[in-house]
PDB file of N, CA and C in Angstrom:
ATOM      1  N   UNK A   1       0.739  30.405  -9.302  1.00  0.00           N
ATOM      2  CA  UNK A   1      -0.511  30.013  -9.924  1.00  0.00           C
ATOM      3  C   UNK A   1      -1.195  28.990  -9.037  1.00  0.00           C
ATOM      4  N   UNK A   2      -2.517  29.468  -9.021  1.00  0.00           N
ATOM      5  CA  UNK A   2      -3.411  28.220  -8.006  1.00  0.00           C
ATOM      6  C   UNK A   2      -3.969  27.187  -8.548  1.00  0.00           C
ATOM      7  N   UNK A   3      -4.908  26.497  -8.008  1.00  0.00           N
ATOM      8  CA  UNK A   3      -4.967  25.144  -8.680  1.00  0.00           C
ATOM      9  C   UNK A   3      -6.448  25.767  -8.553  1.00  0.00           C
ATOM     10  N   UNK A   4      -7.586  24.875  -9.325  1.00  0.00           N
ATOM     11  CA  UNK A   4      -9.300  25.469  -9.462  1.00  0.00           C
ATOM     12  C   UNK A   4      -9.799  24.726  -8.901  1.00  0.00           C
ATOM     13  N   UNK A   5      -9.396  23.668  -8.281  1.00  0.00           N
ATOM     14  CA  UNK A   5     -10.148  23.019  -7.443  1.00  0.00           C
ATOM     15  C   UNK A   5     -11.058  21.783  -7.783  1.00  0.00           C
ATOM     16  N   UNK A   6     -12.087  21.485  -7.116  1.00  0.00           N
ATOM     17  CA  UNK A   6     -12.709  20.229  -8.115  1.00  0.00           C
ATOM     18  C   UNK A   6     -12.236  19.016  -7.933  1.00  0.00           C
ATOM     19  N   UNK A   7     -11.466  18.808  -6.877  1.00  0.00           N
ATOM     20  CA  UNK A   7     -10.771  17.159  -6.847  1.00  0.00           C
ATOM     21  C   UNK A   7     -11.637  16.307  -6.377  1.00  0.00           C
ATOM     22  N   UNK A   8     -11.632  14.880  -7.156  1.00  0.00           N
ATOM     23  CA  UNK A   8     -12.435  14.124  -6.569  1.00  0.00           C
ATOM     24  C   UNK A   8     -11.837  12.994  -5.945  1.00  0.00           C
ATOM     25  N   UNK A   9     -12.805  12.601  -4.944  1.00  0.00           N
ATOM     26  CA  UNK A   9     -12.204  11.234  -4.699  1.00  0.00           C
ATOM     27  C   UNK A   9     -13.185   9.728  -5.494  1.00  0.00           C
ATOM     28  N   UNK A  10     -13.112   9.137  -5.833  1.00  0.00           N
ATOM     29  CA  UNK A  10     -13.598   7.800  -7.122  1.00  0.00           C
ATOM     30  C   UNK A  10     -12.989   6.675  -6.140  1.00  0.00           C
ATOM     31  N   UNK A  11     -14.106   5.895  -5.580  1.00  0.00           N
ATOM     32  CA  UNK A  11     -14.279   4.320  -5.331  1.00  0.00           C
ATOM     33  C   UNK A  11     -14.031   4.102  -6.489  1.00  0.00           C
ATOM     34  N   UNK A  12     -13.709   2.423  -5.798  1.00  0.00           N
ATOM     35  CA  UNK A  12     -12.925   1.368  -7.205  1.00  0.00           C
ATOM     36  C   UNK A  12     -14.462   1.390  -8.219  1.00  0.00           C
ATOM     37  N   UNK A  13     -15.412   1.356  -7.247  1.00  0.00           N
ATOM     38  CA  UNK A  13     -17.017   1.080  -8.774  1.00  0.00           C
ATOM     39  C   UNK A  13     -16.638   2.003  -9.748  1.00  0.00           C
ATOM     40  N   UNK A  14     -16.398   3.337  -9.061  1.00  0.00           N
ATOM     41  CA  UNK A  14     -16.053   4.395 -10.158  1.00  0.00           C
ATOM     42  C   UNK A  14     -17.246   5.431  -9.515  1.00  0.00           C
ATOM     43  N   UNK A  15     -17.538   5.402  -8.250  1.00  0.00           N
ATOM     44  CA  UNK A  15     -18.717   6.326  -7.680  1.00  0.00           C
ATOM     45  C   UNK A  15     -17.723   7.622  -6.980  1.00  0.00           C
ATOM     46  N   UNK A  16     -18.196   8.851  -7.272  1.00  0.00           N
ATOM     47  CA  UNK A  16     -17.658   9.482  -6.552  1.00  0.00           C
ATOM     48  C   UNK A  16     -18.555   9.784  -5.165  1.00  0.00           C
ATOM     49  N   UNK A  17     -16.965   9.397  -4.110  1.00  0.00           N
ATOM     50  CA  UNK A  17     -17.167   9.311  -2.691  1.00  0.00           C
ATOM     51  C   UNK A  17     -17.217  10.702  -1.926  1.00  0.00           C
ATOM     52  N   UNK A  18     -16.265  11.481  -2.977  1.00  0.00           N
ATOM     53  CA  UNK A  18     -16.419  13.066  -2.325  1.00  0.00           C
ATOM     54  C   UNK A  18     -15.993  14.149  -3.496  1.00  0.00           C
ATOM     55  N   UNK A  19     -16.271  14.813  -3.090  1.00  0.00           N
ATOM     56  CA  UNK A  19     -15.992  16.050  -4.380  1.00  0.00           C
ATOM     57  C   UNK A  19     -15.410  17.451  -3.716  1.00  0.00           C
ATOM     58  N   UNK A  20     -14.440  18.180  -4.093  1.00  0.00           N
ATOM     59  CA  UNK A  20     -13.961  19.124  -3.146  1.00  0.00           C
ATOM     60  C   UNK A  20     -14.438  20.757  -4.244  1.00  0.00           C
ATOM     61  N   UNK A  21     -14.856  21.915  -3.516  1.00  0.00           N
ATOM     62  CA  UNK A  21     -15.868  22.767  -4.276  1.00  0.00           C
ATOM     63  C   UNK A  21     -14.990  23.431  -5.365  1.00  0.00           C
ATOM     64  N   UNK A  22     -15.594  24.496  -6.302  1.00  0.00           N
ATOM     65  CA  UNK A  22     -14.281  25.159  -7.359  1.00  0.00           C
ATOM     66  C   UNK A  22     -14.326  25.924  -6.750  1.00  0.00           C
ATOM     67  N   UNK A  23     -12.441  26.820  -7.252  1.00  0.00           N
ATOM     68  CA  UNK A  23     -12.366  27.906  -6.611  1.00  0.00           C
ATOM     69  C   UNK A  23     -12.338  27.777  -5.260  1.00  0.00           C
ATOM     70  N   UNK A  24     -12.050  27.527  -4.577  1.00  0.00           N
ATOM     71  CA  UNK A  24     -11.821  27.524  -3.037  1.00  0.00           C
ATOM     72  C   UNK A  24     -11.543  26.084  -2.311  1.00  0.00           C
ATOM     73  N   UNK A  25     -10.291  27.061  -1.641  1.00  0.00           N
ATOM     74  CA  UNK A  25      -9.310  25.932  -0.811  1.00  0.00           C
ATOM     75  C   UNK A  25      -9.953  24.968  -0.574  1.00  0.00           C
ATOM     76  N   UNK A  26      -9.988  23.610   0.191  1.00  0.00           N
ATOM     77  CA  UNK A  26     -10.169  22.704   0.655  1.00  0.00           C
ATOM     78  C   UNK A  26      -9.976  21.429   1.220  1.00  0.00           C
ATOM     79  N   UNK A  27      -9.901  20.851   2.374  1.00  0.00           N
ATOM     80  CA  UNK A  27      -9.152  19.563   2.458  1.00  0.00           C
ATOM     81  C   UNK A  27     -10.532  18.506   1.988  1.00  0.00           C
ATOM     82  N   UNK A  28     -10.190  17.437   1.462  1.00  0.00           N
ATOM     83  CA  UNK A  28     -11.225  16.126   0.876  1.00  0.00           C
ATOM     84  C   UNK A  28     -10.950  15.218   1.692  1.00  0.00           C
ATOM     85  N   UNK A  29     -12.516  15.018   2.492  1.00  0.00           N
ATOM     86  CA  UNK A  29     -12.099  13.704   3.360  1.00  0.00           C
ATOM     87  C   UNK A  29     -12.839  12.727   2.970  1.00  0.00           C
ATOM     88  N   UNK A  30     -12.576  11.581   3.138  1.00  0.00           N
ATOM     89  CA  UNK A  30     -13.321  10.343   2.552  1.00  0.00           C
ATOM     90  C   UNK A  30     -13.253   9.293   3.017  1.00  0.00           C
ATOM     91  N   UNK A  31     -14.213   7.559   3.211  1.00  0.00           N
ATOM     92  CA  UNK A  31     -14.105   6.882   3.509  1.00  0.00           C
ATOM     93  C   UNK A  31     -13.765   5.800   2.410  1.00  0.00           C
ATOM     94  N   UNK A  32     -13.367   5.123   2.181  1.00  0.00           N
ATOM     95  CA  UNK A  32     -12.645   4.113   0.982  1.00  0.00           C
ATOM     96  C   UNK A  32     -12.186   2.786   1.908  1.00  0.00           C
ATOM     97  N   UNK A  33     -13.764   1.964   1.135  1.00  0.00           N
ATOM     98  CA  UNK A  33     -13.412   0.189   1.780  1.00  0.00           C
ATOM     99  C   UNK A  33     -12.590  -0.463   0.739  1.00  0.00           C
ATOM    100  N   UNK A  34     -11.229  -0.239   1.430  1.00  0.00           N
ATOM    101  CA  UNK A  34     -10.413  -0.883   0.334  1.00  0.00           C
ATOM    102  C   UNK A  34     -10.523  -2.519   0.360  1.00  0.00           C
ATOM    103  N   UNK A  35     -10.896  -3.095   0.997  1.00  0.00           N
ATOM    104  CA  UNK A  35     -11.318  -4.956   0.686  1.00  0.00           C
ATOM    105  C   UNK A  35     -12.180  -4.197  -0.285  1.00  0.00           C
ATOM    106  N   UNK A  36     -12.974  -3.465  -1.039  1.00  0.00           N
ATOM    107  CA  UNK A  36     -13.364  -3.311  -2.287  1.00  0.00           C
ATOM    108  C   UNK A  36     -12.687  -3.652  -3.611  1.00  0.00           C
ATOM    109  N   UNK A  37     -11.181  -3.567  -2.989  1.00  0.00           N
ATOM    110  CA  UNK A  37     -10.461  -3.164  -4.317  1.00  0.00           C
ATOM    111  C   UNK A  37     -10.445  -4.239  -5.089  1.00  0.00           C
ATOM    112  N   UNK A  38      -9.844  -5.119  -4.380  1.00  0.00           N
ATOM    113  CA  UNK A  38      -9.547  -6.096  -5.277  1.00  0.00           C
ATOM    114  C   UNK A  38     -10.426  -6.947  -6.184  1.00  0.00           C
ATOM    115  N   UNK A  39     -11.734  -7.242  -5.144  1.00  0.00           N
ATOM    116  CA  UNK A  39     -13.099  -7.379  -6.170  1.00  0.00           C
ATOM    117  C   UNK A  39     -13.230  -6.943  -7.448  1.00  0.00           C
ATOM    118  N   UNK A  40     -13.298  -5.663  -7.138  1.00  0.00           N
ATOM    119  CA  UNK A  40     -13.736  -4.611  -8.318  1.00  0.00           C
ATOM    120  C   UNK A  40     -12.155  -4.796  -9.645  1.00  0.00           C
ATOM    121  N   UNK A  41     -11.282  -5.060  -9.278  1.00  0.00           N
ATOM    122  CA  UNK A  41     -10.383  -5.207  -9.973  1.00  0.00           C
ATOM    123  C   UNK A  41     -10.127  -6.589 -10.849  1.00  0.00           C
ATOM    124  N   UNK A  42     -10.803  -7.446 -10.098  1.00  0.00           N
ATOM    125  CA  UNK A  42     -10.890  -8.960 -10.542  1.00  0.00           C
ATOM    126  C   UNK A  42     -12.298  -9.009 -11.454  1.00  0.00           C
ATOM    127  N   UNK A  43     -13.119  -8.114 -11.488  1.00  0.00           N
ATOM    128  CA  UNK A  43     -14.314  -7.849 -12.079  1.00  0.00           C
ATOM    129  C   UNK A  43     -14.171  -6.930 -13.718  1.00  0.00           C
ATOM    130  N   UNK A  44     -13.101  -5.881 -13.416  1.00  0.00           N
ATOM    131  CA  UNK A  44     -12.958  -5.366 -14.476  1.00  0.00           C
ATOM    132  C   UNK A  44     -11.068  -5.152 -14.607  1.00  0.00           C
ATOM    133  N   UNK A  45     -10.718  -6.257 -14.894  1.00  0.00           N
ATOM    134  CA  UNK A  45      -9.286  -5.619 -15.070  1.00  0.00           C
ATOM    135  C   UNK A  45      -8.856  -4.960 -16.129  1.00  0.00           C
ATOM    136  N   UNK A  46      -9.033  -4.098 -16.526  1.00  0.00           N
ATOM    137  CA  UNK A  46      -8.718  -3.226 -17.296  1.00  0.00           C
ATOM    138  C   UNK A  46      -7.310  -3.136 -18.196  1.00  0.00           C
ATOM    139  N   UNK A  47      -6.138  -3.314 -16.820  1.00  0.00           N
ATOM    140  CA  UNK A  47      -4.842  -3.233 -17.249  1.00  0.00           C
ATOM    141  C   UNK A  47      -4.675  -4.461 -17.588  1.00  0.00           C
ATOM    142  N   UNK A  48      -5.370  -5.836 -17.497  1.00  0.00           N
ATOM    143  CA  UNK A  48      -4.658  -7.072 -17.532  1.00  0.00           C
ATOM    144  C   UNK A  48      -5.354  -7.220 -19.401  1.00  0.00           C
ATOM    145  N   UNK A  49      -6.530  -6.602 -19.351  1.00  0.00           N
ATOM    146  CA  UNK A  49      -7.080  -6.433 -20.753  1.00  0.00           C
ATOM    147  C   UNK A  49      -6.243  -5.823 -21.646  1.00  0.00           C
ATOM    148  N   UNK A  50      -5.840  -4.948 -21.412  1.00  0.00           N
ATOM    149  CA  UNK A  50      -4.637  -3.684 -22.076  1.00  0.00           C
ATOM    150  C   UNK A  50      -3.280  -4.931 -22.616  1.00  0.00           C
ATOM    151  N   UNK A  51      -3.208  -5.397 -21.256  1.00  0.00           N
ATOM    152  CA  UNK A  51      -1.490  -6.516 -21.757  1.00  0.00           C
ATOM    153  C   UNK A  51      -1.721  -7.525 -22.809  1.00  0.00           C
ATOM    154  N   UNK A  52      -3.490  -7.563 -22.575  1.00  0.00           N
ATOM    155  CA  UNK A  52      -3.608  -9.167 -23.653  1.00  0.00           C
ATOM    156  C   UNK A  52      -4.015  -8.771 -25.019  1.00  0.00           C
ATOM    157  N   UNK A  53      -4.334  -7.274 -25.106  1.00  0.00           N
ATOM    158  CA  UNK A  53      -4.374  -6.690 -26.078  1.00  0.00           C
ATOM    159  C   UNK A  53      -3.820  -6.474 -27.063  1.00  0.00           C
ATOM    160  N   UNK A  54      -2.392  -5.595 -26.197  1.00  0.00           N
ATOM    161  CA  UNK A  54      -1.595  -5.017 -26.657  1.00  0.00           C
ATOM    162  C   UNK A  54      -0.842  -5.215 -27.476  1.00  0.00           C
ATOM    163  N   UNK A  55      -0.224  -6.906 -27.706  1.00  0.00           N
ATOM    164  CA  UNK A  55       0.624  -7.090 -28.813  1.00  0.00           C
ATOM    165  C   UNK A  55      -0.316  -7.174 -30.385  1.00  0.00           C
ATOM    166  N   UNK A  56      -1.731  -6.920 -29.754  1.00  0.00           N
ATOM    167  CA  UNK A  56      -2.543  -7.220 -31.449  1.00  0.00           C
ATOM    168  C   UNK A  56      -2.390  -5.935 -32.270  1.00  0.00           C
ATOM    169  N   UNK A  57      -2.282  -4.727 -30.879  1.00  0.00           N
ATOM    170  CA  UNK A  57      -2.475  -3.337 -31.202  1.00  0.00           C
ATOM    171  C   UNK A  57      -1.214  -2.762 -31.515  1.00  0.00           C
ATOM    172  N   UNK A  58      -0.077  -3.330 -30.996  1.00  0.00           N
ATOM    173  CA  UNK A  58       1.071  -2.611 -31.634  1.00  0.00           C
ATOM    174  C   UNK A  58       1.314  -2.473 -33.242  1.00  0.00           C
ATOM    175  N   UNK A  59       0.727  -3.681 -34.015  1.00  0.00           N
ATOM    176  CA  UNK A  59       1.420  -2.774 -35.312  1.00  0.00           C
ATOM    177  C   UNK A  59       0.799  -2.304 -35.640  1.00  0.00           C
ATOM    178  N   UNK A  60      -1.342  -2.050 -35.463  1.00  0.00           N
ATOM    179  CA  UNK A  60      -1.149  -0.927 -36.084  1.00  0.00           C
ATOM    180  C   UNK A  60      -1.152   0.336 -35.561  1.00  0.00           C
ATOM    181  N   UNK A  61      -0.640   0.602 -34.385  1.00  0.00           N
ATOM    182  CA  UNK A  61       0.218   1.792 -33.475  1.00  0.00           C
ATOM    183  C   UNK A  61       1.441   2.249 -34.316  1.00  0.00           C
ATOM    184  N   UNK A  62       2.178   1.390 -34.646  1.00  0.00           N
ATOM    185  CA  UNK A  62       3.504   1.673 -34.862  1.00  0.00           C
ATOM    186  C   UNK A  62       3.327   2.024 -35.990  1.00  0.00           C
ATOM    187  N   UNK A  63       2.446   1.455 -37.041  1.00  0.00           N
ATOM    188  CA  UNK A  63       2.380   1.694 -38.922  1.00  0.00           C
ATOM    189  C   UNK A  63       1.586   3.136 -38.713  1.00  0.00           C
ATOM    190  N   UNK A  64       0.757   3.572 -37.792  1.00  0.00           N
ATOM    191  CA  UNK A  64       0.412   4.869 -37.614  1.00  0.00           C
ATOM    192  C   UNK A  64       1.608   5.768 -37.224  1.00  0.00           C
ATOM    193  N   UNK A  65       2.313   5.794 -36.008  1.00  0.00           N
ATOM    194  CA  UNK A  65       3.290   6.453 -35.607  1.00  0.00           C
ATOM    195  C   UNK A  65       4.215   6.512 -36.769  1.00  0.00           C
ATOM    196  N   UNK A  66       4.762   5.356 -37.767  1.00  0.00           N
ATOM    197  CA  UNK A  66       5.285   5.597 -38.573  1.00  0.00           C
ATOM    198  C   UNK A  66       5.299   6.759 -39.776  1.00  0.00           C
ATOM    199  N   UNK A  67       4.285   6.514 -40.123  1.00  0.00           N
ATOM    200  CA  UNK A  67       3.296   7.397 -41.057  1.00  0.00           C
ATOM    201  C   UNK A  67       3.169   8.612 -40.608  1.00  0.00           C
ATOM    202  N   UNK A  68       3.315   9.048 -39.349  1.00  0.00           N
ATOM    203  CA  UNK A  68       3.433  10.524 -39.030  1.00  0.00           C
ATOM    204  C   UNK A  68       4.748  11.554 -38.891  1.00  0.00           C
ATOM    205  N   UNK A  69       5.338  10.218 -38.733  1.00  0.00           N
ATOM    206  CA  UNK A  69       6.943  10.343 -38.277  1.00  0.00           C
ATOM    207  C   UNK A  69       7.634  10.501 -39.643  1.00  0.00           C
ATOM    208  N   UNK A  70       7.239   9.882 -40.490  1.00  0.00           N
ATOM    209  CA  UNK A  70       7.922   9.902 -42.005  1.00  0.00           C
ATOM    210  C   UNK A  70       6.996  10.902 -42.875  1.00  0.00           C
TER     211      UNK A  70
END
C-alpha cells in the first residue's frame, strides 16, 4: 500500500515552507531557520501550557474516563 502524498513541511510560525504534490512520488526540500525555534517556542509554549494545566484537567479527565469505563 502507498502513501497519497501531501507532506508538508511547517516553520515553527506554523507557515507552510513546502508542500509535496498528491498522488505522486516526491522528495520535499526545504529551508528551516532553526535560530527560529526557540523564539517561536518561548512565544507560544504550548507544551509548558499543557504541564501547568494539566493537574486542573485531570479530574475531570479521569471522572469522564471513569464514567465510560464503568
Amino acid at each position: 500500500k502507498g502513501m497519497s502524498g501531501g507532506s508538508l513541511a511547517v516553520g515553527p510560525e506554523g507557515r507552510i515552507l513546502a508542500e509535496a504534490p498528491l498522488f505522486e512520488e516526491a522528495a520535499l526540500l526545504f529551508d528551516l531557520d532553526r535560530e527560529r525555534i526557540p523564539p517561536v517556542r518561548y512565544d507560544s509554549p504550548l507544551l509548558s501550557d499543557l504541564e501547568a494545566a494539566l493537574p486542573l484537567l485531570l479530574p475531570d479527565l479521569e471522572r469522564v474516563l471513569g464514567k465510560e469505563g464503568g
